[in-house]
Protein backbone atom coordinates (compact mmCIF):
# COMPACT_ATOMS: atom_id res chain seq x y z
CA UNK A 1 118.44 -37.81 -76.87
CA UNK A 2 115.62 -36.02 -79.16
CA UNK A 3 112.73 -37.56 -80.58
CA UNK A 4 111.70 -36.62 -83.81
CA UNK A 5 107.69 -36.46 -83.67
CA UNK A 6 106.64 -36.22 -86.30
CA UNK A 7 107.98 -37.54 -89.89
CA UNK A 8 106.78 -39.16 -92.86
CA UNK A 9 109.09 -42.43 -93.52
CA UNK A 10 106.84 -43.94 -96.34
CA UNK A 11 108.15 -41.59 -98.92
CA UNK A 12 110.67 -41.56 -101.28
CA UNK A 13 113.77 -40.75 -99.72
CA UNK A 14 116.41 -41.32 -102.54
CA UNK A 15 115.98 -44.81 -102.19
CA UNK A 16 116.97 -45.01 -98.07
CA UNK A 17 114.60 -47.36 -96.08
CA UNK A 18 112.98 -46.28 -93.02
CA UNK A 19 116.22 -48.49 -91.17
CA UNK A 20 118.67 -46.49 -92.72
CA UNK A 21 116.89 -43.28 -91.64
CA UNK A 22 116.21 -44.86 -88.37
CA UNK A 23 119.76 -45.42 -88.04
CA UNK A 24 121.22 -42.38 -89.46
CA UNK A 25 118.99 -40.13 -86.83
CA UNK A 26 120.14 -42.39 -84.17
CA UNK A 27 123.88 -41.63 -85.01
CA UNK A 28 122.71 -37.66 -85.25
CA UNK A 29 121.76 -38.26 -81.21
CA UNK A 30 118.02 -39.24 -82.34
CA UNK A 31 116.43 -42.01 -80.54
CA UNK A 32 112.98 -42.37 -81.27
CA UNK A 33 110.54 -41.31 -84.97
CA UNK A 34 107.16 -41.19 -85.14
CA UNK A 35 106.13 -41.56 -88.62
CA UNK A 36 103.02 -39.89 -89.49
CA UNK A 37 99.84 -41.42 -91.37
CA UNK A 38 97.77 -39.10 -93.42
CA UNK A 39 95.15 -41.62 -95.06
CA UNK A 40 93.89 -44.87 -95.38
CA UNK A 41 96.83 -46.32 -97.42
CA UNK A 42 99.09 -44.58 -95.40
CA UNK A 43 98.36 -46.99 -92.19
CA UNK A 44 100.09 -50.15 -93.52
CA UNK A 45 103.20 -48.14 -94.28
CA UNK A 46 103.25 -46.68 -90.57
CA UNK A 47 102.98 -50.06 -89.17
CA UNK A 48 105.10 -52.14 -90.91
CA UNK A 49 107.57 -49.34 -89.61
CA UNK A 50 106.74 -49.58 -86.25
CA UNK A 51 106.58 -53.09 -86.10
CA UNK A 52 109.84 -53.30 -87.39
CA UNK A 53 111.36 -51.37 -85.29
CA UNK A 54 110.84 -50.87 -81.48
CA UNK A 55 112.51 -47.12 -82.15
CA UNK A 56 109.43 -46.30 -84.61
CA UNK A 57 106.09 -45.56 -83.37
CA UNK A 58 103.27 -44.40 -85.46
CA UNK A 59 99.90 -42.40 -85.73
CA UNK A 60 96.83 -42.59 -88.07
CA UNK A 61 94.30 -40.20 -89.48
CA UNK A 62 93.05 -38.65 -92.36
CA UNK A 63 95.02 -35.34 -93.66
CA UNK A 64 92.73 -32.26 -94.56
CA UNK A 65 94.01 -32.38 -98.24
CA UNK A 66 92.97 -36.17 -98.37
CA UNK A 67 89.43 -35.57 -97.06
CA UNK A 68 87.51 -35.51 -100.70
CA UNK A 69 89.29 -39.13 -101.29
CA UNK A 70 87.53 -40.47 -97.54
CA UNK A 71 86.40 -43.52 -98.46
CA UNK A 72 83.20 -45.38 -96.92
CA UNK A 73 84.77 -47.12 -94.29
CA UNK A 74 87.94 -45.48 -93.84
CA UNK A 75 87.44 -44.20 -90.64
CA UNK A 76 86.38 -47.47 -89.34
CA UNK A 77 89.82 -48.56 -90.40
CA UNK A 78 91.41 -46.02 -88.46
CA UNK A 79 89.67 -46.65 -85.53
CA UNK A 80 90.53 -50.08 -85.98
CA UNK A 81 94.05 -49.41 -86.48
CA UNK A 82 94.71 -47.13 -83.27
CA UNK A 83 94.14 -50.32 -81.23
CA UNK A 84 97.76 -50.72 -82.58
CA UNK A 85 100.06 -50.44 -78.64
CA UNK A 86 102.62 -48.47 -80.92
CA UNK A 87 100.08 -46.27 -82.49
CA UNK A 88 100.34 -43.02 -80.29
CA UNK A 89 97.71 -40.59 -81.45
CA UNK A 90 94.99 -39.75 -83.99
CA UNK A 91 97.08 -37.37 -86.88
CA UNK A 92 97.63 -35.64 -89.06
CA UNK A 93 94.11 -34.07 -89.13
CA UNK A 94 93.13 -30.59 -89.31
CA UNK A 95 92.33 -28.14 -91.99
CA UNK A 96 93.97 -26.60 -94.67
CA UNK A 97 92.75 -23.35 -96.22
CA UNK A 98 95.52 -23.04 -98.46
CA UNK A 99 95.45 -25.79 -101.11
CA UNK A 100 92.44 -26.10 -102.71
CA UNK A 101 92.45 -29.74 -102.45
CA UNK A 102 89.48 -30.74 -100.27
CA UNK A 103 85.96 -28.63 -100.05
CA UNK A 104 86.48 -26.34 -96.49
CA UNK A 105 82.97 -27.78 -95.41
CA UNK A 106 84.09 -31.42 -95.99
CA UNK A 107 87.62 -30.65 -94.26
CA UNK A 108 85.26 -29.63 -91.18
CA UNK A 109 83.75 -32.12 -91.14
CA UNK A 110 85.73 -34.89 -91.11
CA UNK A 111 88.00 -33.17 -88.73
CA UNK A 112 85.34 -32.91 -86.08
CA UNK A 113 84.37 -36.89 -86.80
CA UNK A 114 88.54 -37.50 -85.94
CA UNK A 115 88.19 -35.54 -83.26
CA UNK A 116 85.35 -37.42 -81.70
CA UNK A 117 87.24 -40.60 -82.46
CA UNK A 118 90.21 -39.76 -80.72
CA UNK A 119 88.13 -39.29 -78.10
CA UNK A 120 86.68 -42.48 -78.17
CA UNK A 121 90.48 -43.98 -78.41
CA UNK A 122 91.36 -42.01 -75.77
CA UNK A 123 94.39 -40.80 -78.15
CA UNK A 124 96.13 -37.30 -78.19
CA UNK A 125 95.64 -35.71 -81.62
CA UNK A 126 97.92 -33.98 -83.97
CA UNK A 127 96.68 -31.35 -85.83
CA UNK A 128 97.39 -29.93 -89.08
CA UNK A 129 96.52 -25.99 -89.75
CA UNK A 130 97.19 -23.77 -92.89
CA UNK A 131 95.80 -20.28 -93.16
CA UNK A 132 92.59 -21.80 -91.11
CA UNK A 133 93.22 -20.62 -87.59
CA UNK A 134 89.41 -19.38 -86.67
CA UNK A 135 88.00 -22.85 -87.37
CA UNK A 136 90.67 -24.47 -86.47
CA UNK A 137 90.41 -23.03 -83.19
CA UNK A 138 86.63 -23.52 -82.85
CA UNK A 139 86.84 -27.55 -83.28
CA UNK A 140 89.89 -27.68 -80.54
CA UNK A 141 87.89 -25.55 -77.90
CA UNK A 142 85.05 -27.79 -78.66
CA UNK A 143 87.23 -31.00 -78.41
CA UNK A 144 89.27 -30.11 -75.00
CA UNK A 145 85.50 -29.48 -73.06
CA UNK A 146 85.05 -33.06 -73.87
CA UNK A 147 88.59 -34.36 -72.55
CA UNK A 148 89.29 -36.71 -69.55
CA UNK A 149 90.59 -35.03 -66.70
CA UNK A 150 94.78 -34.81 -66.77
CA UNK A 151 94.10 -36.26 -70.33
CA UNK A 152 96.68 -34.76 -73.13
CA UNK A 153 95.11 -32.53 -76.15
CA UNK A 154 97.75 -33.06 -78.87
CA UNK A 155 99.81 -30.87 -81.00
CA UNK A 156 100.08 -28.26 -83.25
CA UNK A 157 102.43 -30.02 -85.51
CA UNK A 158 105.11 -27.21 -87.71
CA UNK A 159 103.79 -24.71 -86.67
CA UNK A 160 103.89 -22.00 -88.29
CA UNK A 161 100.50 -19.77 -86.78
CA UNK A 162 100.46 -16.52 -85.11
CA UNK A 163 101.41 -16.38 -81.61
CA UNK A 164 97.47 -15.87 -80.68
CA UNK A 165 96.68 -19.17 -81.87
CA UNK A 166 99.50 -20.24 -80.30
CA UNK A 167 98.59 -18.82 -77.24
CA UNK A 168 95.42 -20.01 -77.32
CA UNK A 169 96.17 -23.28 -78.18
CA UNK A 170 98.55 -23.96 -75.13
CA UNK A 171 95.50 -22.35 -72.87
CA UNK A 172 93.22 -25.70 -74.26
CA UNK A 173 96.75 -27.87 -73.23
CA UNK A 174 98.10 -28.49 -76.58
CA UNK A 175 101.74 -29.06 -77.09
CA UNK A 176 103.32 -26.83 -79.91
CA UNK A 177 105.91 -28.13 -82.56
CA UNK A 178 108.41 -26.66 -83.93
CA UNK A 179 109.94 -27.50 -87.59
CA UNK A 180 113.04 -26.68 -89.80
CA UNK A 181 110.87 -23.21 -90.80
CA UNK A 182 111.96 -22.22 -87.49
CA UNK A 183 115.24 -21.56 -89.57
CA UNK A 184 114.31 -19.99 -92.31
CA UNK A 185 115.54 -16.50 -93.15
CA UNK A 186 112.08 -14.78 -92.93
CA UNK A 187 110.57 -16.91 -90.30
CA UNK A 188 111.11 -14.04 -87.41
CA UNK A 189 108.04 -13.64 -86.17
CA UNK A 190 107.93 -17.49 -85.27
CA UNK A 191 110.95 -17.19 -83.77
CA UNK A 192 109.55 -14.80 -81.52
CA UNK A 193 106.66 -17.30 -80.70
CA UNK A 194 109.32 -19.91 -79.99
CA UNK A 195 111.24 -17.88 -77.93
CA UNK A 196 107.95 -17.23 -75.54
CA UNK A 197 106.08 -20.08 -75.58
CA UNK A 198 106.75 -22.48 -72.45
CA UNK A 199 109.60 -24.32 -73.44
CA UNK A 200 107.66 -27.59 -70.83
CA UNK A 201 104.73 -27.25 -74.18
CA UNK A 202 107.23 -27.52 -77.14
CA UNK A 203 107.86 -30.46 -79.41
CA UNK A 204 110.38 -30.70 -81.81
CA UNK A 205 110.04 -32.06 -85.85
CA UNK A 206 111.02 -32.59 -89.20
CA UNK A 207 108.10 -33.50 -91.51
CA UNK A 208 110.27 -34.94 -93.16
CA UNK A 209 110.84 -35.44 -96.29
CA UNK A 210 109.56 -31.62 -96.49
CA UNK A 211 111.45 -28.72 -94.67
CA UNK A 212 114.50 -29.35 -94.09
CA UNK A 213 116.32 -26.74 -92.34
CA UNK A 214 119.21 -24.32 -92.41
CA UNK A 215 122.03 -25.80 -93.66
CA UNK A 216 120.20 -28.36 -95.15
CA UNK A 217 118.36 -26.37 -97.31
CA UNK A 218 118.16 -27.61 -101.12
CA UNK A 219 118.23 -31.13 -99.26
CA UNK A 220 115.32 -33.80 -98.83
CA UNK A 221 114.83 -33.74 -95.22
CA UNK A 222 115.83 -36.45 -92.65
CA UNK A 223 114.94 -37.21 -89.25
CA UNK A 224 118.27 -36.62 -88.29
CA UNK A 225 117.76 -33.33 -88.99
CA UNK A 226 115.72 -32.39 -85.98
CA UNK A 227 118.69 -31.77 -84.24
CA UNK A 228 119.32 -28.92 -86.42
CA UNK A 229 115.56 -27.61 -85.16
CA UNK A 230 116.78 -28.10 -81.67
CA UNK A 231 120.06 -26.19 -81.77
CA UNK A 232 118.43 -23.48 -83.63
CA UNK A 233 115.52 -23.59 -80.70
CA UNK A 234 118.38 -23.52 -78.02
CA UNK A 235 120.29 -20.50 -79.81
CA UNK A 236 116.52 -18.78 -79.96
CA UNK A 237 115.84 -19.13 -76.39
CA UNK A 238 119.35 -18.44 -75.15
CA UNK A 239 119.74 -21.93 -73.43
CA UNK A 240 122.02 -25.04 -73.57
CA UNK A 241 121.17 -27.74 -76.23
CA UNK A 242 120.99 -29.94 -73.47
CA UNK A 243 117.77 -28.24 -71.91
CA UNK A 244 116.10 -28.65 -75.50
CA UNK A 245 117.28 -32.17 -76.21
CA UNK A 246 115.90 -32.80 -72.85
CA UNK A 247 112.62 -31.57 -72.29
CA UNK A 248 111.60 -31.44 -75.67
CA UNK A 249 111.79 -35.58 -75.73
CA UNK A 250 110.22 -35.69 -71.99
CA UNK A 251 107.70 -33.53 -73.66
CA UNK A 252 106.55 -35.95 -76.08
CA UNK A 253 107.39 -39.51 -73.84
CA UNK A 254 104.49 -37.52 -71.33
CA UNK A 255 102.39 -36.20 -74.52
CA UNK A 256 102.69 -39.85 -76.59
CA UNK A 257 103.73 -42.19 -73.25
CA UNK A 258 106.74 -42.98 -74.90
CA UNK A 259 108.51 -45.79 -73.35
CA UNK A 260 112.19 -43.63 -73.06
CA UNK A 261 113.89 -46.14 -70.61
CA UNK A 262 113.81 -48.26 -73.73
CA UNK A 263 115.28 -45.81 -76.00
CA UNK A 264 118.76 -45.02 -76.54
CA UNK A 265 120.38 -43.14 -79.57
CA UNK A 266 123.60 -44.56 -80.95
CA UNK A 267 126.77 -42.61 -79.11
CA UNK A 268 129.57 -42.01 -81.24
């Protein structure tokens, strides 16, 4: 089966309920979401999911773009919430250079305080990064000195860097994850990256309901989707789907401790 790791199910999907997606991926050889929280208000949504549904986990963090809106005790709240047993990391955090939506020294900073706190929750982290790859860079190198030993980073969630942050990301023992934009027409150079990249680091993803890929384009993206990721990641690297669909979900059961004996997509 794959596991799509990262997705966002609180958002308007044309009316479908996180079951119906749930379902929908599981017919599409999907067995397991994590849906992503990206702010305080975001954490209910993630865990009424996950509670719901024993195929849903969930993480919980405070998105770059969200980081001028931080509220007093909203990272107390996080913290809080990570205690959840289906809550499997501290995400989506990170910086984002791009949008002018939060001040850069304010998207530092409260990076580096998530970053300390997954620490303290002894959580893997996924990490959001837009035309920030220096700083970005900086705050990981910092964070992995401070890691237990045999401990997992996190990810680079859709990425879309260069392959020296790439590079340099697996060397501090991040996972890398790959998104519909690995289909694009004029996404080459990450499907170079892809193709090198040791296929035992690489996570596959949606973000949905954003980037869905080739030949869903035009579409609102699904989680059952993914699997159009993973073919594309097998045709890349000149392997069976099989070899994706597997490692790719044993990737994220070892990076999240994913209960996958428990897991089963819906054969048809």
């Amino acid at each position: 089966m794959l596991i799509d790791t990262h997705c966002h199910l609180y958002h308007d999907f044309g009316g479908k309920k996180p079951g119906a997606l749930l379902h929908d991926a599981k017919l599409a050889g999907v067995g397991a979401l994590i849906t992503i929280g990206v702010d305080a208000a975001t954490v209910q949504h993630c865990q009424n999911a996950s509670d719901e549904f024993p195929e849903i986990f969930h993480s919980v963090g405070i998105h770059a773009h969200e980081a001028s809106k931080m509220g007093q005790g909203d990272l107390a709240l996080i913290e809080k919430a990570a205690a959840n047993p289906k809550c499997v990391a501290i995400g989506e955090i990170g910086l984002d250079y791009y949008y002018d939506f939060s001040p850069k020294e304010l998207q530092r900073e409260v990076f580096k305080k998530q970053l300390e706190l997954a620490l303290k929750c002894k959580k893997p982290v996924i990490v959001h990064c837009r035309d920030a790859e220096q700083d970005v860079l900086s705050s990981l190198r910092e964070y992995a000195t401070k890691l237990p030993y045999e401990s997992e980073a996190g990810v680079l969630h859709c990425f879309t860097g260069t392959f020296e942050f790439g590079k340099a990301c697996l060397d501090l023992g991040f996972f890398i994850s790959f998104s519909g934009v690995i289909t694009f027409k004029n996404s080459e150079l990450l499907r170079q990256a892809a193709r090198e990249f040791p296929l035992e680091r690489l996570l596959v993803e949606t973000d949905s309901p954003y980037l869905a890929p080739v030949p869903f384009r035009g579409k609102k993206c699904e989680p059952s989707m993914v699997k159009a990721t993973a073919l594309k990641l097998a045709e890349i690297r000149g392997v069976p789907f099989e070899q994706i669909e597997k490692q790719t979900t044993l990737n994220a059961a070892r990076l999240f401790k994913l209960p996958l004996a428990s897991l089963e997509p819906i054969r048809v």
